[in-house]
Structure formats: C-alpha cells, structure tokens
PDB file of N, CA and C in Angstrom:
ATOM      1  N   UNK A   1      51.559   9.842  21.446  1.00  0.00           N
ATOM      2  CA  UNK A   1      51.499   8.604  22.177  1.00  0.00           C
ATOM      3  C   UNK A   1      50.080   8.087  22.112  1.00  0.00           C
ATOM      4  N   UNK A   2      49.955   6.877  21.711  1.00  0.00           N
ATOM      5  CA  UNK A   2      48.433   6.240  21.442  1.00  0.00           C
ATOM      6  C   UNK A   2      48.879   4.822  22.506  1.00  0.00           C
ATOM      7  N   UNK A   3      47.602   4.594  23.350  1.00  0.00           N
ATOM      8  CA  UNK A   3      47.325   3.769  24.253  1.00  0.00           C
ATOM      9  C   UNK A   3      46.119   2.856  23.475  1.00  0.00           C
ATOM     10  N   UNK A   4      46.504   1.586  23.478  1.00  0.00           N
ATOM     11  CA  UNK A   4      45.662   0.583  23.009  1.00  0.00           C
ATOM     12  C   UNK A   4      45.459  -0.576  23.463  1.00  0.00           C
ATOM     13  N   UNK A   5      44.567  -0.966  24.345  1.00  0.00           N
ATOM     14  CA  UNK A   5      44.130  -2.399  25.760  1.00  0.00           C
ATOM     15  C   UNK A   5      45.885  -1.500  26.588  1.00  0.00           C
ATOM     16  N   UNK A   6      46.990  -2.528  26.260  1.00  0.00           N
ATOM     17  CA  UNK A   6      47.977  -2.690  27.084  1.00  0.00           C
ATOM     18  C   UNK A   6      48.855  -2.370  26.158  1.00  0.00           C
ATOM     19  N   UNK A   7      48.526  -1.762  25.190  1.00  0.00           N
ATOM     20  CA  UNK A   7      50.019  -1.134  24.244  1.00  0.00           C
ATOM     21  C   UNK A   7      49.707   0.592  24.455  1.00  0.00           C
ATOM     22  N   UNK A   8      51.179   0.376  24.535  1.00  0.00           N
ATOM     23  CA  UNK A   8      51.369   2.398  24.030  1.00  0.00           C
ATOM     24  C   UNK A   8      52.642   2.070  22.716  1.00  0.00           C
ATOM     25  N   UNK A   9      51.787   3.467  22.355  1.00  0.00           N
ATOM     26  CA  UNK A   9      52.370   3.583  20.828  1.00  0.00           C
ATOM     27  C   UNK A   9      52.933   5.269  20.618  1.00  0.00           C
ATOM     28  N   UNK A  10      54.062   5.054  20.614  1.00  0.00           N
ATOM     29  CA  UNK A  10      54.985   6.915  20.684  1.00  0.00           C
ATOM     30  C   UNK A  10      55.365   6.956  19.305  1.00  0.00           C
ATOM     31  N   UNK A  11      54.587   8.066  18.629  1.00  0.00           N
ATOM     32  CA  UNK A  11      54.667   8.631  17.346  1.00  0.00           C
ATOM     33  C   UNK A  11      55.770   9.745  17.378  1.00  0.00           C
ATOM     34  N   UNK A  12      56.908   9.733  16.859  1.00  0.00           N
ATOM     35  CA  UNK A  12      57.950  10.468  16.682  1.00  0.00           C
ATOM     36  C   UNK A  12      58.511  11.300  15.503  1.00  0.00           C
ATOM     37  N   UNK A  13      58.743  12.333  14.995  1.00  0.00           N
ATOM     38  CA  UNK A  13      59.209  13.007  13.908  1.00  0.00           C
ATOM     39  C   UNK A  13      59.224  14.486  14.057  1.00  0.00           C
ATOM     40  N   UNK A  14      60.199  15.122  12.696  1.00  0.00           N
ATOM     41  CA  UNK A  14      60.422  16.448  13.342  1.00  0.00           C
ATOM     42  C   UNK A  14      58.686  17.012  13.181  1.00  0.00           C
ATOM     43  N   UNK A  15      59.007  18.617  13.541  1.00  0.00           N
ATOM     44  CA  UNK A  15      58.020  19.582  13.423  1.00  0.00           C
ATOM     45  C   UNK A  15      57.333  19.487  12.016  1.00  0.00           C
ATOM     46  N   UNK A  16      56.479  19.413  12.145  1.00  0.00           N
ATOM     47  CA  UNK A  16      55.088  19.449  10.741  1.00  0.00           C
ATOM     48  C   UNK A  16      55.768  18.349   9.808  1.00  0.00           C
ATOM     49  N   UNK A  17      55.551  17.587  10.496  1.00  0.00           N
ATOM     50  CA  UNK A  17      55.875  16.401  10.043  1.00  0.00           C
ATOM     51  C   UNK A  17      54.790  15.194   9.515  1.00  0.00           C
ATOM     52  N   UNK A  18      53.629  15.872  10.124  1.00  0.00           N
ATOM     53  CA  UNK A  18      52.857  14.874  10.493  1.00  0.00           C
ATOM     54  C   UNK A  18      52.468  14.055  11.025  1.00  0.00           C
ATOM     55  N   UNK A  19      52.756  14.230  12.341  1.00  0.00           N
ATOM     56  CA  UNK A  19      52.517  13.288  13.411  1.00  0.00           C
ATOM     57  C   UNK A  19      51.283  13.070  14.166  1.00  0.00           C
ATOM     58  N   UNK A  20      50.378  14.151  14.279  1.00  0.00           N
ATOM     59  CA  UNK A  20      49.673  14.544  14.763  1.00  0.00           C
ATOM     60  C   UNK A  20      48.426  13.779  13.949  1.00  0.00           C
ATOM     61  N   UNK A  21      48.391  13.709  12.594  1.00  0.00           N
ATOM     62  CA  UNK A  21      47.275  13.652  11.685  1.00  0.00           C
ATOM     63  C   UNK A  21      47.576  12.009  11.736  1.00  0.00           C
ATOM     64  N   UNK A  22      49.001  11.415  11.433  1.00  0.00           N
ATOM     65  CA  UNK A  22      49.187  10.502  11.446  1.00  0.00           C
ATOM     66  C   UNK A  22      48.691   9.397  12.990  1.00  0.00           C
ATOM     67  N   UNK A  23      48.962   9.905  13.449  1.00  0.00           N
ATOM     68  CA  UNK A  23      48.375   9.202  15.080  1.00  0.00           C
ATOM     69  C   UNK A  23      47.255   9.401  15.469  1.00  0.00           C
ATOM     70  N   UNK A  24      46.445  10.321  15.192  1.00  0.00           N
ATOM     71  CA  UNK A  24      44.985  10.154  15.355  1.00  0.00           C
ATOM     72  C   UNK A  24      44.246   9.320  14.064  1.00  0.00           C
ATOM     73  N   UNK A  25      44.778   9.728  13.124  1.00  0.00           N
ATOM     74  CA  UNK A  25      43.931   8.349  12.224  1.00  0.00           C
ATOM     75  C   UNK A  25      44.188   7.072  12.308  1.00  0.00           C
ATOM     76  N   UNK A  26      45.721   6.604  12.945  1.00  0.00           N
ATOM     77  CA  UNK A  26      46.045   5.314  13.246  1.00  0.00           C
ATOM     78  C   UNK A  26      45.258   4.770  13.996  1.00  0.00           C
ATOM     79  N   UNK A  27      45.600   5.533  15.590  1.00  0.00           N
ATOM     80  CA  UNK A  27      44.624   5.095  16.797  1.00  0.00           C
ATOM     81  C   UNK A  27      42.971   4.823  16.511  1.00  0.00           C
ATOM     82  N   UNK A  28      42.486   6.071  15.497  1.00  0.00           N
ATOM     83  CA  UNK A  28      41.142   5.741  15.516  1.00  0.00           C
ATOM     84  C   UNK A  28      40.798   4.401  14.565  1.00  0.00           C
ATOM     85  N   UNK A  29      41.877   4.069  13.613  1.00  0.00           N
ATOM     86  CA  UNK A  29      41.573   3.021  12.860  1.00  0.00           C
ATOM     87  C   UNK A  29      41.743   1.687  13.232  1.00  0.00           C
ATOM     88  N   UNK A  30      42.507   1.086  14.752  1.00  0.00           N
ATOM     89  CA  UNK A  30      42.733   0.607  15.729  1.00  0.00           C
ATOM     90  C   UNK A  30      41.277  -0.151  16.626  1.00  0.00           C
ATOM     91  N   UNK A  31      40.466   0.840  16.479  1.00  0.00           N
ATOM     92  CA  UNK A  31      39.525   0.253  17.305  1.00  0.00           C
ATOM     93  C   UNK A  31      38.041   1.022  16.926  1.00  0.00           C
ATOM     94  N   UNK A  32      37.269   0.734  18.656  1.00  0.00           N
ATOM     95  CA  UNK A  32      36.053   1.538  18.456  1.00  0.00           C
ATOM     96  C   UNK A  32      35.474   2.081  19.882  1.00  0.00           C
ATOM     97  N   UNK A  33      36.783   2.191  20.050  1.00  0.00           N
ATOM     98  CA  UNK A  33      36.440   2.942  21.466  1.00  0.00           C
ATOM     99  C   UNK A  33      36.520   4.459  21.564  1.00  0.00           C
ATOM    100  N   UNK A  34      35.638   4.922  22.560  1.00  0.00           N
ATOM    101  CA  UNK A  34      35.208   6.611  22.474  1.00  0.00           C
ATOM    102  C   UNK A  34      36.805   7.468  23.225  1.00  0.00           C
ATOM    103  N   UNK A  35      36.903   6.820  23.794  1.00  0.00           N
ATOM    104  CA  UNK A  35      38.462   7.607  24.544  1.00  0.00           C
ATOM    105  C   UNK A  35      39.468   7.309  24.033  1.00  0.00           C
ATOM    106  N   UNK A  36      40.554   8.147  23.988  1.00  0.00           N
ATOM    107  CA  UNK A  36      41.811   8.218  23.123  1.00  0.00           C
ATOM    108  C   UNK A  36      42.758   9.185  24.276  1.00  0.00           C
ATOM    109  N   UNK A  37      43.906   9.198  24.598  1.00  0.00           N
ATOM    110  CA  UNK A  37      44.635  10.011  25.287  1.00  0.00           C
ATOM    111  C   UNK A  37      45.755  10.335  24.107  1.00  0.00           C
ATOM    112  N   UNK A  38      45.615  12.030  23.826  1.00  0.00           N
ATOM    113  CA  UNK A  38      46.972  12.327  23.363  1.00  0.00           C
ATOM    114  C   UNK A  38      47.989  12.993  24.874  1.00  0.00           C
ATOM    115  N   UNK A  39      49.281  12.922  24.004  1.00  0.00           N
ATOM    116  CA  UNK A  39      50.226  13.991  25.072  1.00  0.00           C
ATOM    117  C   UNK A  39      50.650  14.744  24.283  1.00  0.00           C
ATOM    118  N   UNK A  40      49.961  16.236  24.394  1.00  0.00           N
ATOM    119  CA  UNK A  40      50.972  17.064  23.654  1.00  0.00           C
ATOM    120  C   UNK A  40      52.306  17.919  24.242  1.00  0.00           C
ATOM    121  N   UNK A  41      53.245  18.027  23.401  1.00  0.00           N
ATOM    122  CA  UNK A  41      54.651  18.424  23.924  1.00  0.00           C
ATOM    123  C   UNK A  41      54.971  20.185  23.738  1.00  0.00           C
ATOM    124  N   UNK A  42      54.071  20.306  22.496  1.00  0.00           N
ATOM    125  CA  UNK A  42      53.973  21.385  22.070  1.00  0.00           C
ATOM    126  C   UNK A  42      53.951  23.072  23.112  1.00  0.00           C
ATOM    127  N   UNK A  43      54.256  23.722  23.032  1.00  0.00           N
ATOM    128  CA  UNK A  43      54.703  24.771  23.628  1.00  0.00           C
ATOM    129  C   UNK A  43      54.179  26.158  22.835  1.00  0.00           C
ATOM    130  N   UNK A  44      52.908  26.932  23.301  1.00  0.00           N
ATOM    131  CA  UNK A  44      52.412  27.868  22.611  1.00  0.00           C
ATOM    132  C   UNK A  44      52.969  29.242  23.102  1.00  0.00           C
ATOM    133  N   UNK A  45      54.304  29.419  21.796  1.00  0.00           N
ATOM    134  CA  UNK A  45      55.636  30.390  22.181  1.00  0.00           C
ATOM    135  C   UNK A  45      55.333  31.092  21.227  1.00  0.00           C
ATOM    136  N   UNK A  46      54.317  31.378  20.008  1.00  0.00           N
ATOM    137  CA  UNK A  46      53.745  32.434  19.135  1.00  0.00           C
ATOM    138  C   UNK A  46      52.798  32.428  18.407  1.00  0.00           C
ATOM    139  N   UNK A  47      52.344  33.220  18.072  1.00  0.00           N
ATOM    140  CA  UNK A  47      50.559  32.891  17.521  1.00  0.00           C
ATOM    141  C   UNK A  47      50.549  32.002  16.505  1.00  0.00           C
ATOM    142  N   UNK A  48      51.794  31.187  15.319  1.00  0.00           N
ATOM    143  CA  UNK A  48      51.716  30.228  14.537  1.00  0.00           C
ATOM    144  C   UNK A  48      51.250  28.958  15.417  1.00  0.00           C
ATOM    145  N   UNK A  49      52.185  29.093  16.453  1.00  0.00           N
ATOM    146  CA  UNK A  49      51.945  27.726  17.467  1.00  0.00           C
ATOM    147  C   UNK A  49      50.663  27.456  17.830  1.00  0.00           C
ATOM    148  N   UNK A  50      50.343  28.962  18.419  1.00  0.00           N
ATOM    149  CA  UNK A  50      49.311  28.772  18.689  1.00  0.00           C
ATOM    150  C   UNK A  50      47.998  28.141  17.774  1.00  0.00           C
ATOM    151  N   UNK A  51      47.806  28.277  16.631  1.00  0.00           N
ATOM    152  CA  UNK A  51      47.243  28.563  15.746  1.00  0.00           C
ATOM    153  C   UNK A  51      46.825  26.465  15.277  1.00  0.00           C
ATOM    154  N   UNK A  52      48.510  26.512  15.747  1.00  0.00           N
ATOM    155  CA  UNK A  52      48.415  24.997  14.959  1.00  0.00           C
ATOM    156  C   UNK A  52      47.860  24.199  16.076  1.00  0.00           C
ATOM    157  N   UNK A  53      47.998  24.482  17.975  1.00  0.00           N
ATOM    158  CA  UNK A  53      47.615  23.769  18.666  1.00  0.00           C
ATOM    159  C   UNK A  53      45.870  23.762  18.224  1.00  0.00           C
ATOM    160  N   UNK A  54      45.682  24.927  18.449  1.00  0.00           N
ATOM    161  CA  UNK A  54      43.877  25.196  18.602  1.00  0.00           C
ATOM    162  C   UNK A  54      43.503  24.395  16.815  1.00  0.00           C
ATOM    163  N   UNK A  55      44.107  23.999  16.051  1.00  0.00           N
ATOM    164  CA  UNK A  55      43.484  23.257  14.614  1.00  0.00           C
ATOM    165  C   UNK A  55      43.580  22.288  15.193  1.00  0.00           C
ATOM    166  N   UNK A  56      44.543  21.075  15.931  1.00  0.00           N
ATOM    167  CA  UNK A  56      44.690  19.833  16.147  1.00  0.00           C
ATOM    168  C   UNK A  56      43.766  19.899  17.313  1.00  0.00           C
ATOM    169  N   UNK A  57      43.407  20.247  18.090  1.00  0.00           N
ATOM    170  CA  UNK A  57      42.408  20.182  19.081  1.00  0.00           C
ATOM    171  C   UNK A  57      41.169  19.759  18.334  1.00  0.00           C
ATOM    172  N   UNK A  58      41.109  20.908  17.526  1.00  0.00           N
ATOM    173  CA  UNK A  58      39.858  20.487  16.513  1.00  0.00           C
ATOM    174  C   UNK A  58      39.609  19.044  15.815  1.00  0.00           C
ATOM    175  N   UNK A  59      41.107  19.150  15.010  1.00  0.00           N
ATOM    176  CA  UNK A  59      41.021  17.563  14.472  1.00  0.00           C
ATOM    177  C   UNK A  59      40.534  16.910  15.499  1.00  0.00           C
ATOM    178  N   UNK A  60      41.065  16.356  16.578  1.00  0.00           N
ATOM    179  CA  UNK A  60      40.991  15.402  17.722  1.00  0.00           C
ATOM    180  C   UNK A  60      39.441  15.310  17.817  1.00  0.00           C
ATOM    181  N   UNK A  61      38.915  15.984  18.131  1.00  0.00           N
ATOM    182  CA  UNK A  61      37.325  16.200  18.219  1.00  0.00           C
ATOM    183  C   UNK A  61      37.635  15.642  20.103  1.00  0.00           C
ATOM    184  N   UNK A  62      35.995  15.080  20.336  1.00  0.00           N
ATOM    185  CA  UNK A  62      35.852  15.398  22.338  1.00  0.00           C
ATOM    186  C   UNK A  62      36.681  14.306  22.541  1.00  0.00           C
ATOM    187  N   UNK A  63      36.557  13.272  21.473  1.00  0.00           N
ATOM    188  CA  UNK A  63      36.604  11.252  21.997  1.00  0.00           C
ATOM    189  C   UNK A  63      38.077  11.531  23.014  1.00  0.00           C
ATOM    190  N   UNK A  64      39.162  12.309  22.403  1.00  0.00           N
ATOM    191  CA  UNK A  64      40.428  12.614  22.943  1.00  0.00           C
ATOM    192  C   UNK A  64      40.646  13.424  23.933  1.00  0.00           C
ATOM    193  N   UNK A  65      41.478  12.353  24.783  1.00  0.00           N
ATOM    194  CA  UNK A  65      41.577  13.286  26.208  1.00  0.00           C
ATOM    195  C   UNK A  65      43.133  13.577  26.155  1.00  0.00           C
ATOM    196  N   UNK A  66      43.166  15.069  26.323  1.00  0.00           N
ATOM    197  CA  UNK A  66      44.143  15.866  25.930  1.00  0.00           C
ATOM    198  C   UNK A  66      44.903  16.050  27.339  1.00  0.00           C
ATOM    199  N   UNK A  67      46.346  15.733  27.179  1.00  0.00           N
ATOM    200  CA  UNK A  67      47.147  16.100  28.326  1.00  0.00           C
ATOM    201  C   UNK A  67      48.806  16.827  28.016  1.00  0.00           C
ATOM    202  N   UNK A  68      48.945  17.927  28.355  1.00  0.00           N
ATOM    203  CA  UNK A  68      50.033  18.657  27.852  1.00  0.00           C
ATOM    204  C   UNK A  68      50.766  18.558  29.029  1.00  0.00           C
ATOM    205  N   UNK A  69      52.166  18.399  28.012  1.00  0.00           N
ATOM    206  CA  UNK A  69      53.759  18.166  28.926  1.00  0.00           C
ATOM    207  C   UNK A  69      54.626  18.320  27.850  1.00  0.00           C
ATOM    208  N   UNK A  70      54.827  20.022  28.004  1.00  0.00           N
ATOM    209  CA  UNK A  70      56.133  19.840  27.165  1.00  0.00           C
ATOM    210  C   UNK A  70      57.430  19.314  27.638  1.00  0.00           C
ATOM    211  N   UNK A  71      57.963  19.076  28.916  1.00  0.00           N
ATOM    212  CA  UNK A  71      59.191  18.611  29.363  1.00  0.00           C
ATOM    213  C   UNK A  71      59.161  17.368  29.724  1.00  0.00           C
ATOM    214  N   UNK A  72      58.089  16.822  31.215  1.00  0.00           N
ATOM    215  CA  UNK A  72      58.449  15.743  31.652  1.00  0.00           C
ATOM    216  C   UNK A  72      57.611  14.327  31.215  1.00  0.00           C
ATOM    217  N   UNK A  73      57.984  14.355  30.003  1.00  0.00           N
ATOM    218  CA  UNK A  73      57.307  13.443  28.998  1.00  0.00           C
ATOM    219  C   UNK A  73      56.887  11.982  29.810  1.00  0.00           C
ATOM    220  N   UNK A  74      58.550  11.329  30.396  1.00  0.00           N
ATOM    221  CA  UNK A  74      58.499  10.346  31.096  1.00  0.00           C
ATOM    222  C   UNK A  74      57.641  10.095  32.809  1.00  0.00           C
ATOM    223  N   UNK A  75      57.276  11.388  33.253  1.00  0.00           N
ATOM    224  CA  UNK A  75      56.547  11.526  34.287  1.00  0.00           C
ATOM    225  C   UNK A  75      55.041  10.842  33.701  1.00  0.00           C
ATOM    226  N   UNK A  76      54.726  11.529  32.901  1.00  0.00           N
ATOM    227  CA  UNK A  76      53.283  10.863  32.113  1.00  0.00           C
ATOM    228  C   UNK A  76      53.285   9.615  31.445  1.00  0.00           C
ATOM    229  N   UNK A  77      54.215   9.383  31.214  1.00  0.00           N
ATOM    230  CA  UNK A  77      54.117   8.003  30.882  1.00  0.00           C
ATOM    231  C   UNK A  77      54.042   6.810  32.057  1.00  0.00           C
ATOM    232  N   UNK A  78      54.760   7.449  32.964  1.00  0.00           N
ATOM    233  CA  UNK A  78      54.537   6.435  34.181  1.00  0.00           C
ATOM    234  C   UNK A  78      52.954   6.309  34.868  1.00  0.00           C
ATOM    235  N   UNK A  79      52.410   6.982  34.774  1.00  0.00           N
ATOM    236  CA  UNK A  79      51.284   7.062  34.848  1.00  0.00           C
ATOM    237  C   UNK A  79      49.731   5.866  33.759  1.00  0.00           C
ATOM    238  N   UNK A  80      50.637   5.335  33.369  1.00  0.00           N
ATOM    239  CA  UNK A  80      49.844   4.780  32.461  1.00  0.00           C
ATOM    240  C   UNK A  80      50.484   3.180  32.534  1.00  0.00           C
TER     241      UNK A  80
END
C-alpha cells in the first residue's frame, strides 16, 4: 500500500511476485518526499520468511515507515 498527498495505492499479487520491489520503486518514483508508509502482511512462520522480511527492510532503507498486519488489513487502512 503506497500513500501519495490523498491517494492510496494497494499493490496486489501472489507470493514472490514482486510486489515489494515493485511498490517501493513506484512510490519512490512518485515524488520527493522522505516518508513512505509500507503495510506488511507477511508472517515470519520460517527462517525463508524470515530471511525475505529482514532483505525488504533493507531494500526500504529508514525513508519507510514500516507497519505490520498480517490479518486486519482494513483496520489500518482506516487509519489513514
């Protein structure tokens, strides 16, 4: 999910799909602002998972403010 002035933008597809790489280069190509909110859904249920959360953290670098919800997706969205 990428937030932009008054748009949100929900990036959707299966697992390693590319969503992740795809929505942070979108959003950052979008603008020039230092803050970015991802939501991750992701669920660290074995050390692959794990493995892939702690690389996309990395990608993201600080500008992204990271908020995890694997279930109540729509709770966080109301929030915004």
């Amino acid at each position: 999910m990428l937030k932009f002035l008054n748009m949100i933008i929900l990036v959707l597809g299966g697992a390693r799909s590319g969503k992740s790489r795809y929505a942070i280069k979108y959003a950052e190509s979008l603008s020039n602002f230092s803050n970015f909110y991802y939501i991750a859904t992701a669920q660290a249920m074995d050390e692959e998972i794990k493995k892939r959360i702690e690389r996309h953290k990395k990608e993201r670098g600080n500008k992204w403010r990271l908020i995890e919800e694997p279930l109540d997706l729509c709770e966080v969205l109301k929030k915004f």
